[in-house]
C-alpha atoms as a PDB file:
ATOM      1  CA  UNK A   1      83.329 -10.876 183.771  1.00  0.00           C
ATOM      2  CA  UNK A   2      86.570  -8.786 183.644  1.00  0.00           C
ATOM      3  CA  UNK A   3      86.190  -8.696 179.893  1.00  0.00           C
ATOM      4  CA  UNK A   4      82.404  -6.955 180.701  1.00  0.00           C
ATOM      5  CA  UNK A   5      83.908  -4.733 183.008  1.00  0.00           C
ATOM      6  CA  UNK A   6      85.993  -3.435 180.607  1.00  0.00           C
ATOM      7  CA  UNK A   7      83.757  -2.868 178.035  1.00  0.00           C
ATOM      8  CA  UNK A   8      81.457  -0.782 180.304  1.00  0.00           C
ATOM      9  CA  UNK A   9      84.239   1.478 181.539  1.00  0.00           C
ATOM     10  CA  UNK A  10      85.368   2.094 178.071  1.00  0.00           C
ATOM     11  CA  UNK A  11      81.794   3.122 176.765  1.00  0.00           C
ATOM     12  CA  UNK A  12      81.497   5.310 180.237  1.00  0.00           C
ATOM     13  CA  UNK A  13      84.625   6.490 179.839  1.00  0.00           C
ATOM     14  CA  UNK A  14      83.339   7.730 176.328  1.00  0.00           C
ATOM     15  CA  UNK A  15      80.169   9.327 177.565  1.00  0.00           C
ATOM     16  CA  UNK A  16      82.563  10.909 179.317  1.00  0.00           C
ATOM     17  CA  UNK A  17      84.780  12.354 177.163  1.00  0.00           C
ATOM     18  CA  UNK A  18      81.807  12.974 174.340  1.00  0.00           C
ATOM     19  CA  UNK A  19      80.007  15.310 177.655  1.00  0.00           C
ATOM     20  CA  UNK A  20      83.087  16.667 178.140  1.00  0.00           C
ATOM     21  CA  UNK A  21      84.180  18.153 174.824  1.00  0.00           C
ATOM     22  CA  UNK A  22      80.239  19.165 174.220  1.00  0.00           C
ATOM     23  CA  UNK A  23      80.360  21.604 177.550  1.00  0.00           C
ATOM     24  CA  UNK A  24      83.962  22.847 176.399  1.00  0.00           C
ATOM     25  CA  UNK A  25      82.339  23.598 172.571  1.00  0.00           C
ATOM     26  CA  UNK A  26      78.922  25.252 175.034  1.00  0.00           C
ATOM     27  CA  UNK A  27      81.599  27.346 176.885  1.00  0.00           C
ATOM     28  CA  UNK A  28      84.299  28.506 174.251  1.00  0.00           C
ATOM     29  CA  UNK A  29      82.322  28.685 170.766  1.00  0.00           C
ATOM     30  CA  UNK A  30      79.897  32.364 170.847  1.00  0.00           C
ATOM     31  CA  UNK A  31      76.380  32.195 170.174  1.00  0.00           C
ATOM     32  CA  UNK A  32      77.149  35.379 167.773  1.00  0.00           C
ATOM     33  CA  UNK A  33      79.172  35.943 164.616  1.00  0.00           C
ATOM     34  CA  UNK A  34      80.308  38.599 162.967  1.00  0.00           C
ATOM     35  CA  UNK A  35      79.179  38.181 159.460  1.00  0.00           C
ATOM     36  CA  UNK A  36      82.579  40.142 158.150  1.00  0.00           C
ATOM     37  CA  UNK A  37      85.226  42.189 159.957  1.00  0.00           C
ATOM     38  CA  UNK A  38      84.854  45.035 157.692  1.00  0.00           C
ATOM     39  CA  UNK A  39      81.319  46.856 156.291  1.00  0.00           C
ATOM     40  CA  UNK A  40      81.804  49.250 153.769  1.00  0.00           C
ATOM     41  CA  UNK A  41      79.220  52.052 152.754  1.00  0.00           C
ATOM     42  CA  UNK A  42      79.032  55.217 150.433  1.00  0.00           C
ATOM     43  CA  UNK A  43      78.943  58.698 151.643  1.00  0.00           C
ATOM     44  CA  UNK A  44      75.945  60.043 152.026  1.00  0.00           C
ATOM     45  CA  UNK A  45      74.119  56.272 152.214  1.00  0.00           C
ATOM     46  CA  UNK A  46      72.216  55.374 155.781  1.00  0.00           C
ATOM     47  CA  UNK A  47      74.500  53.362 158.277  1.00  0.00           C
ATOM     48  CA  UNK A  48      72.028  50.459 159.608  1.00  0.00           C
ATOM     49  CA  UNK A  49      71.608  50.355 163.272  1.00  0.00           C
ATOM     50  CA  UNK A  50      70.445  46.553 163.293  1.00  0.00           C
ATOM     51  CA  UNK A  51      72.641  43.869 165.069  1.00  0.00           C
ATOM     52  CA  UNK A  52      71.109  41.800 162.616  1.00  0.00           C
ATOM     53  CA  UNK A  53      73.045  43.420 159.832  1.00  0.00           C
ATOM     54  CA  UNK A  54      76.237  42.563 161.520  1.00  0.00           C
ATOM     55  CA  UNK A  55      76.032  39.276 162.964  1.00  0.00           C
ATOM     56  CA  UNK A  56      75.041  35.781 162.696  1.00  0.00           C
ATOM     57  CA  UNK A  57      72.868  34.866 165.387  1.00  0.00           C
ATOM     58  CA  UNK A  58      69.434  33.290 166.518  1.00  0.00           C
ATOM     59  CA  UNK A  59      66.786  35.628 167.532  1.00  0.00           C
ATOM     60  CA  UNK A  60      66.674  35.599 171.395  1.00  0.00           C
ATOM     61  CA  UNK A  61      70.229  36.340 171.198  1.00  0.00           C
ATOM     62  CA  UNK A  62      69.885  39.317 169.146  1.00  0.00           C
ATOM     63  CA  UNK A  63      67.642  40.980 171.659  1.00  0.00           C
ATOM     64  CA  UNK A  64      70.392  40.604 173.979  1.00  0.00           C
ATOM     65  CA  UNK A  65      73.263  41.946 171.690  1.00  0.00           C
ATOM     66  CA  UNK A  66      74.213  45.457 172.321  1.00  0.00           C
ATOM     67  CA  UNK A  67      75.610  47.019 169.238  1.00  0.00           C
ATOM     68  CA  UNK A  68      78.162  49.993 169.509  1.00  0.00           C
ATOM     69  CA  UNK A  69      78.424  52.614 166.792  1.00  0.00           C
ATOM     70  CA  UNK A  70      79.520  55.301 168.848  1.00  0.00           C
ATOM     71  CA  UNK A  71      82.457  56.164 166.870  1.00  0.00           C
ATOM     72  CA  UNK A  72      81.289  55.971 163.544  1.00  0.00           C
ATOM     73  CA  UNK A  73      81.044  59.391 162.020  1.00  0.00           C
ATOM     74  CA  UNK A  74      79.087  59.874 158.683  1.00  0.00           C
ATOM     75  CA  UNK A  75      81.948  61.214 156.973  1.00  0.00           C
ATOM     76  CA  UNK A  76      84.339  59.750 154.898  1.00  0.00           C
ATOM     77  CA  UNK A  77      87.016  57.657 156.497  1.00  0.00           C
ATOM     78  CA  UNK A  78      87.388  54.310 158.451  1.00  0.00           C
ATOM     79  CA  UNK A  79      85.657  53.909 162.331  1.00  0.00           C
ATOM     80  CA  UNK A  80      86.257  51.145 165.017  1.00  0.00           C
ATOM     81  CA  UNK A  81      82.793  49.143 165.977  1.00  0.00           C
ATOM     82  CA  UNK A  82      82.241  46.332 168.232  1.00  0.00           C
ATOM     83  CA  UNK A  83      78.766  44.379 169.101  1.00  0.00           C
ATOM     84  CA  UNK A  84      78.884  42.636 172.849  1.00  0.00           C
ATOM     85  CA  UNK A  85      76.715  39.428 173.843  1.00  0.00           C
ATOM     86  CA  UNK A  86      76.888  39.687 177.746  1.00  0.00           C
ATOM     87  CA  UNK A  87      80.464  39.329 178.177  1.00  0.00           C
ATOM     88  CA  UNK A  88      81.384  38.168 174.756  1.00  0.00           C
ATOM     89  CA  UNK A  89      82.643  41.318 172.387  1.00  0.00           C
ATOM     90  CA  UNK A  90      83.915  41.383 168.975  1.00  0.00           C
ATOM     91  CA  UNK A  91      84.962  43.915 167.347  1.00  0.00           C
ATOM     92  CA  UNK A  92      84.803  45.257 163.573  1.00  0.00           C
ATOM     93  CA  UNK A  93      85.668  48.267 161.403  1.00  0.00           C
ATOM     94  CA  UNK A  94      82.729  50.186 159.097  1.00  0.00           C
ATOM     95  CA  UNK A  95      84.421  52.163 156.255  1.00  0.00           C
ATOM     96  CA  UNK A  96      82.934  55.102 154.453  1.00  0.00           C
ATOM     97  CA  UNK A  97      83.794  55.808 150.993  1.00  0.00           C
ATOM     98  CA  UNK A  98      82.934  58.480 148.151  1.00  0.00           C
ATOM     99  CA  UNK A  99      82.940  56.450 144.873  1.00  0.00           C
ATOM    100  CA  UNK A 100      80.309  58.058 143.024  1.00  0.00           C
ATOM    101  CA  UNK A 101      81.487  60.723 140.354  1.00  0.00           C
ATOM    102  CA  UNK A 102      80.016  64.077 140.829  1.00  0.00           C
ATOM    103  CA  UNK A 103      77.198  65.021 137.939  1.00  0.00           C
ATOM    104  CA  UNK A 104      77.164  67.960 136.776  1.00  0.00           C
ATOM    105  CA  UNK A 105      74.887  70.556 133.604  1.00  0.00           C
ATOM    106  CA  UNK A 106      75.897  72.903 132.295  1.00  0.00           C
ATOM    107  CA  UNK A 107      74.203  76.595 131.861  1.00  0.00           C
ATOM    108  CA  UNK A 108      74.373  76.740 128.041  1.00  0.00           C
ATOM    109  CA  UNK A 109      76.425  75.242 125.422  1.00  0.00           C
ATOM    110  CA  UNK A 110      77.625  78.415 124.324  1.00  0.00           C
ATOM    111  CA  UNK A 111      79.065  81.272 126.178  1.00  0.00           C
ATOM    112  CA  UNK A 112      80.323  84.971 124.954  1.00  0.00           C
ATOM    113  CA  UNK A 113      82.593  87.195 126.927  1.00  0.00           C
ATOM    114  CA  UNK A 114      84.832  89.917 126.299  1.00  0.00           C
ATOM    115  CA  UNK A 115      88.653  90.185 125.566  1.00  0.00           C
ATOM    116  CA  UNK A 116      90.498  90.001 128.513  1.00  0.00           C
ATOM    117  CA  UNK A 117      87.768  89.070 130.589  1.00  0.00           C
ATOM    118  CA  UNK A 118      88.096  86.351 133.289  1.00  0.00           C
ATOM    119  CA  UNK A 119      85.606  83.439 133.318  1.00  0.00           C
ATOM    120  CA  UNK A 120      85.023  80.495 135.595  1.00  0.00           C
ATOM    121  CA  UNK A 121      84.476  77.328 134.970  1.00  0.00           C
ATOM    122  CA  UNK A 122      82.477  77.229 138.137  1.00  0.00           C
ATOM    123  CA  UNK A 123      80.336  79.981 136.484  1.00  0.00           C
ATOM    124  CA  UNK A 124      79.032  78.132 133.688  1.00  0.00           C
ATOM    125  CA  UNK A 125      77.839  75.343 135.561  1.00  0.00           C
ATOM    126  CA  UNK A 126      74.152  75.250 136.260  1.00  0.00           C
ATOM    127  CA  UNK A 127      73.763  71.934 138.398  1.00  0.00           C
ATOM    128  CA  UNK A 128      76.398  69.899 140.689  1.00  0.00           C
ATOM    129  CA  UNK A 129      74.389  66.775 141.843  1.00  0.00           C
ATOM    130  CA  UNK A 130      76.996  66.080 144.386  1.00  0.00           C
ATOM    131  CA  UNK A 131      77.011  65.648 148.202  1.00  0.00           C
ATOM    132  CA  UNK A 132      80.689  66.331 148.710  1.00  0.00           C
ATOM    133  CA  UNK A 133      82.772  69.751 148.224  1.00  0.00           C
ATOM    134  CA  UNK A 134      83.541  70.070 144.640  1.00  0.00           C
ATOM    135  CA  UNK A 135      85.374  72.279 142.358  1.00  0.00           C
ATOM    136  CA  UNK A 136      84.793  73.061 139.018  1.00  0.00           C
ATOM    137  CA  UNK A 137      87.666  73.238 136.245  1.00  0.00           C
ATOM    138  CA  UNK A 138      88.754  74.223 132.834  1.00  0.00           C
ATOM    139  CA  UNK A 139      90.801  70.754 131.587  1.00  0.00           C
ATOM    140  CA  UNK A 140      92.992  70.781 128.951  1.00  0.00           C
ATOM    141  CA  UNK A 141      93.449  66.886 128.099  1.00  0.00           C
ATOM    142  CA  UNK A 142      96.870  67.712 125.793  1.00  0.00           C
ATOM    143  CA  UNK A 143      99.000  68.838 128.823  1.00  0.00           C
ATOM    144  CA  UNK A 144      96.964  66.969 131.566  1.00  0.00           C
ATOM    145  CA  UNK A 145      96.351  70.630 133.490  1.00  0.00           C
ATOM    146  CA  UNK A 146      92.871  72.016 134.955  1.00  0.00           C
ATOM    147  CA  UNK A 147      92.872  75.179 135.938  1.00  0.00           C
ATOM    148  CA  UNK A 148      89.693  77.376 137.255  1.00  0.00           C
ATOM    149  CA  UNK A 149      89.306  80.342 135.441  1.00  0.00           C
ATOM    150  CA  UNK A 150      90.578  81.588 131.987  1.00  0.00           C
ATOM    151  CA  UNK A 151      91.391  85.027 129.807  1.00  0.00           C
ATOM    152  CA  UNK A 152      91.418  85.244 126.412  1.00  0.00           C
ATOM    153  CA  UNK A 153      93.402  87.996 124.753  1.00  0.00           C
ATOM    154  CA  UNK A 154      92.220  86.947 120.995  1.00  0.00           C
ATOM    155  CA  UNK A 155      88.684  87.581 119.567  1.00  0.00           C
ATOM    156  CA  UNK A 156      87.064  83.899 118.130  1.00  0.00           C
ATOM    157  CA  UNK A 157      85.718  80.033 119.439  1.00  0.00           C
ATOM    158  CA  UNK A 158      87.079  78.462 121.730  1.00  0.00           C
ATOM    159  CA  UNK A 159      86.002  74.962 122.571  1.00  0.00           C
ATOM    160  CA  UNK A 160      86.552  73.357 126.322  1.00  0.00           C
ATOM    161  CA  UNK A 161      86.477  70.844 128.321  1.00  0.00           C
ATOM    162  CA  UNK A 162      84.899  71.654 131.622  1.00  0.00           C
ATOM    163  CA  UNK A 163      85.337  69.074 134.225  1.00  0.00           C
ATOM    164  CA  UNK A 164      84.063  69.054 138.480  1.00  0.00           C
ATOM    165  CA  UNK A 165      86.147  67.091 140.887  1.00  0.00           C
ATOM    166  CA  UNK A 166      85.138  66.247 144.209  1.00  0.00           C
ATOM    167  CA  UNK A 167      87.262  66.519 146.979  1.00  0.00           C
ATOM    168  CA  UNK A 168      87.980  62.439 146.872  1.00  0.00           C
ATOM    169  CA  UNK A 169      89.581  62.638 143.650  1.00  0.00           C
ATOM    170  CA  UNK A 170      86.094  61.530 141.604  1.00  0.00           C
ATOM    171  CA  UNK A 171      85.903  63.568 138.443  1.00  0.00           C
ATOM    172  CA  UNK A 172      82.567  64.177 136.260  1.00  0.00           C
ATOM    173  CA  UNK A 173      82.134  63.360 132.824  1.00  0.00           C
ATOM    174  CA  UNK A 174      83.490  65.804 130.519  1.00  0.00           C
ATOM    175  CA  UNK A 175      81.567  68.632 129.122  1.00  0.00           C
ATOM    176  CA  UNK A 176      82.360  70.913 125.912  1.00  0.00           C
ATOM    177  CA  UNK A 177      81.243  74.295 126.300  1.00  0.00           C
ATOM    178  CA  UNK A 178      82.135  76.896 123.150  1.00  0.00           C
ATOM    179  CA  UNK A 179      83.628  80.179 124.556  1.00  0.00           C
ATOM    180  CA  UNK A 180      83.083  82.891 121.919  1.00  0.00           C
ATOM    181  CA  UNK A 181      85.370  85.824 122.563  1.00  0.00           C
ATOM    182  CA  UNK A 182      84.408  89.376 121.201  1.00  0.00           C
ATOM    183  CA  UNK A 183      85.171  93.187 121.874  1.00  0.00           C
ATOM    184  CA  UNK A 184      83.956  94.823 125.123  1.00  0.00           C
ATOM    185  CA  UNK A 185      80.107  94.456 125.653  1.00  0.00           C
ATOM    186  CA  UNK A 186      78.047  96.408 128.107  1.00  0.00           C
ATOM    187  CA  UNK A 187      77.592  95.151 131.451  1.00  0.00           C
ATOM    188  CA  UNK A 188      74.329  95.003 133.415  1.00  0.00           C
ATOM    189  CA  UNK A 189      72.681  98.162 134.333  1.00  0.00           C
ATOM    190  CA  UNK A 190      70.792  98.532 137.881  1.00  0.00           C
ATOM    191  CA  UNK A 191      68.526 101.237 137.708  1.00  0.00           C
ATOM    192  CA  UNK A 192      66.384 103.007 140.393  1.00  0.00           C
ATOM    193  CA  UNK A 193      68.409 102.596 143.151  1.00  0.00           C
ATOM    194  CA  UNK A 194      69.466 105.912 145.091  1.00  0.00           C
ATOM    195  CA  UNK A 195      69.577 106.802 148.621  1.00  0.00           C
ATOM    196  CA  UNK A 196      66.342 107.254 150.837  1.00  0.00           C
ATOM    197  CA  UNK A 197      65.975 108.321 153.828  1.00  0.00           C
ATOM    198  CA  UNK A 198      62.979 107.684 155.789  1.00  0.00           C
ATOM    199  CA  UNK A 199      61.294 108.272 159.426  1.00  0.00           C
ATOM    200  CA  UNK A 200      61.493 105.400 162.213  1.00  0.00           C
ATOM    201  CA  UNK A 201      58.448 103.413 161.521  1.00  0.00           C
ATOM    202  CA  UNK A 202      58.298 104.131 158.136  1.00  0.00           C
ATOM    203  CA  UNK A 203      57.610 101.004 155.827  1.00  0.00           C
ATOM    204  CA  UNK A 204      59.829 100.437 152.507  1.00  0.00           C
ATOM    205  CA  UNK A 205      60.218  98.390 149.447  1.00  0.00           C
ATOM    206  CA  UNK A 206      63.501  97.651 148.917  1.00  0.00           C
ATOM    207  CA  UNK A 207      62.445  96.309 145.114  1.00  0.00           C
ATOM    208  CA  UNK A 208      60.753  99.553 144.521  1.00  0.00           C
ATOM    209  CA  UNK A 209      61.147 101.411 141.634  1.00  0.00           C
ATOM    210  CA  UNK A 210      64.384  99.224 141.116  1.00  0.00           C
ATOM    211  CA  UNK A 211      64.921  97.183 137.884  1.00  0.00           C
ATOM    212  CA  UNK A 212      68.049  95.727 135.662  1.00  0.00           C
ATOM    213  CA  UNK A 213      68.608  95.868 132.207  1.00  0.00           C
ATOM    214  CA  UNK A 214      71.091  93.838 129.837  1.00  0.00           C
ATOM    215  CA  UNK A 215      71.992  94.579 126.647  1.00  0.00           C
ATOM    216  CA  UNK A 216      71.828  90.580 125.411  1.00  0.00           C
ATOM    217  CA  UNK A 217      69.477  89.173 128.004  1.00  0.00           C
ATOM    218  CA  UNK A 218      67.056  92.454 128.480  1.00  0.00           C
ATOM    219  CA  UNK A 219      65.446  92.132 131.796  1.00  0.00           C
ATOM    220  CA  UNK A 220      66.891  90.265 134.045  1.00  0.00           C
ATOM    221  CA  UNK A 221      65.458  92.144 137.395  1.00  0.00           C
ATOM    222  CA  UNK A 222      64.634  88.538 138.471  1.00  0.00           C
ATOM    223  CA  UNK A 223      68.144  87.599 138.826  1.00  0.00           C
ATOM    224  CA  UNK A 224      68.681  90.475 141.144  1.00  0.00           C
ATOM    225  CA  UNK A 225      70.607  89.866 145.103  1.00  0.00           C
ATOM    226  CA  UNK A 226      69.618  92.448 147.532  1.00  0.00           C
ATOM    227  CA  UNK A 227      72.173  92.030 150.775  1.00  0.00           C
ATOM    228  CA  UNK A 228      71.412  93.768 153.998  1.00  0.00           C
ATOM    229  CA  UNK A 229      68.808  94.754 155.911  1.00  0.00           C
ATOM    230  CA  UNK A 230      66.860  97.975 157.618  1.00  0.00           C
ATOM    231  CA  UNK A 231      65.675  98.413 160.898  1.00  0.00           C
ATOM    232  CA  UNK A 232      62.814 100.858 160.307  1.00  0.00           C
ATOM    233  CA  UNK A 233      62.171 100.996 164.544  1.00  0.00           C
ATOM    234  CA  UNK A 234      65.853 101.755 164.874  1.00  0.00           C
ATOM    235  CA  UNK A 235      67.889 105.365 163.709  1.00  0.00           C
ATOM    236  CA  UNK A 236      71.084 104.622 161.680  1.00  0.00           C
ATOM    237  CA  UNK A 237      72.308 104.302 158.062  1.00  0.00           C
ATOM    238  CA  UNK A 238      72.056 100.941 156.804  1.00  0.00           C
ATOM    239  CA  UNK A 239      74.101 100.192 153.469  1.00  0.00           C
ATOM    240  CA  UNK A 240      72.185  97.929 151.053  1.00  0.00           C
ATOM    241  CA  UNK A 241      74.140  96.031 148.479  1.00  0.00           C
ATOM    242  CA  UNK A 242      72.230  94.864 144.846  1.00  0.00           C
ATOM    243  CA  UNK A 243      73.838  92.725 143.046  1.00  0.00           C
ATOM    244  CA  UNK A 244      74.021  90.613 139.916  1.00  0.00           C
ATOM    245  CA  UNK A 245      75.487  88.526 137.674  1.00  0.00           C
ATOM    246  CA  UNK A 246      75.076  88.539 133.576  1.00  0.00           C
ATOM    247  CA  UNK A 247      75.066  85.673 131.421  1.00  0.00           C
ATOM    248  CA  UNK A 248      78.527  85.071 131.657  1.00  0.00           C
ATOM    249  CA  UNK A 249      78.774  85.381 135.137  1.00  0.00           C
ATOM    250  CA  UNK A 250      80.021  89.094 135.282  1.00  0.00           C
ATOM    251  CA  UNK A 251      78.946  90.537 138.415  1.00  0.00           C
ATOM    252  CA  UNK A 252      77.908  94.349 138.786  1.00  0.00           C
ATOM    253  CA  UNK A 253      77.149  96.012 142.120  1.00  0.00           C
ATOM    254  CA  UNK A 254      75.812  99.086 143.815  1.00  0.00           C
ATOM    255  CA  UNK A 255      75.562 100.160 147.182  1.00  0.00           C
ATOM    256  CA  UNK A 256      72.441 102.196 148.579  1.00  0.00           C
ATOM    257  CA  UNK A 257      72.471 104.108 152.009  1.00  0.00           C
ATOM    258  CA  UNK A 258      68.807 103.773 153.619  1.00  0.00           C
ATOM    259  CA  UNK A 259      68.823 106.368 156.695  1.00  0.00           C
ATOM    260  CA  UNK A 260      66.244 106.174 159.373  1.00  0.00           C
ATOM    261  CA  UNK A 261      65.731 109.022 161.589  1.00  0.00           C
ATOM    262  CA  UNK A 262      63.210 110.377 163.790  1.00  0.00           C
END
């Protein structure tokens, strides 16, 4: 009988201790898991806003996680996150990162300027596909130097290497460009445009009458930047700037005074 006893304690006793360590798992392990500590994304890429994409869990627990982004910021650098299940918070960190190299195309393969003109590298580039700030440079791979703009003092071809770096250190593919240096050629000429006064209500073209000539391109009126504006309702001299830029990214500009008076 005492042998029985015993026997029946000892499997209570176990039921016991089995009970026991289930609650303690039930009270100490989390319904929710982080699936990582650390989430990394590109710049520019969309930051998910899902619990779901952070953590482990079943779904009636989801719909009581609350997930905290508030301190993420879309630009590049690394932000503190937590998600919270009632009283039960962990926390995690979401990086963002620029890893993608900047593309860039250029304007044409060949490009004639003048002796002792100044061009930019920037100039000569007709696309950046790039989200980030990003400069544009002259490379020279012999010496390891970039530099943005150039002068050459000696008529013939030159042959770069034009390179854009954004401002996480990501560099383009390099591009060769031919730079054909020659004497002095004409710059743009913007014709038609003189001062003009007219009278307070008084409509007026600011394109009128105005076109732009090049000696290598020929019309390039298109091209033209008109900065400014003119209040016809309002007396007062308003200067208009017209501006543009040639082939080789020369800029020429003239200033017109429109007056309106009563």
């Amino acid at each position: 009988m005492k042998v029985q006893n015993k026997i029946i304690i000892s499997v209570l006793t176990g039921f016991i201790l089995i009970n026991a360590g289930l609650i303690y798992l039930a009270l100490t392990i989390s319904p929710i898991k982080l699936k990582r500590t650390s989430f990394v994304y590109e710049y520019g890429d969309k930051i998910p806003t899902n619990p779901d994409h952070y953590v482990n869990a079943n779904e009636s627990v989801l719909e009581n996680v609350n997930l905290d982004l508030s301190q993420v910021s879309t630009e590049v650098g690394e932000y503190h996150a937590s998600i919270k299940y009632f009283n039960d918070k962990q926390d995690f960190v979401i990086k963002i990162v620029d890893t993608k190299k900047p593309k860039v195309q250029l304007k044409d393969v060949q490009v004639d300027i003048n002796i002792g003109e100044r061009v930019y590298a920037r100039h000569l580039i007709k696309v950046i596909d790039e989200r980030s700030a990003t400069e544009v440079y002259f490379y020279d791979k012999e010496l390891n130097q970039k530099t943005k703009s150039k002068v050459y003092h000696s008529e013939g071809s030159y042959i770069e290497r034009i390179v854009a770096e954004d401002i996480y250190g990501n560099q383009s593919a390099v591009l060769r460009v031919k730079i054909v240096v020659t004497k002095e050629k004409k710059l743009p000429e913007i014709k038609g445009v003189k001062n003009k006064t007219i009278h307070i209500g008084e409509e007026f073209d600011l394109l009128k009458g105005v076109t732009v000539y090049d000696e290598t391109e020929g019309n390039i009126t298109s091209r033209l930047i008109i900065e400014g504006y003119v209040d016809n309702q309002t007396e007062g001299v308003y200067p208009i700037v017209y501006k543009v830029y040639d082939h080789n990214g020369r800029e020429v500009k003239v200033v017109r005074k429109i007056t309106v008076k009563k």
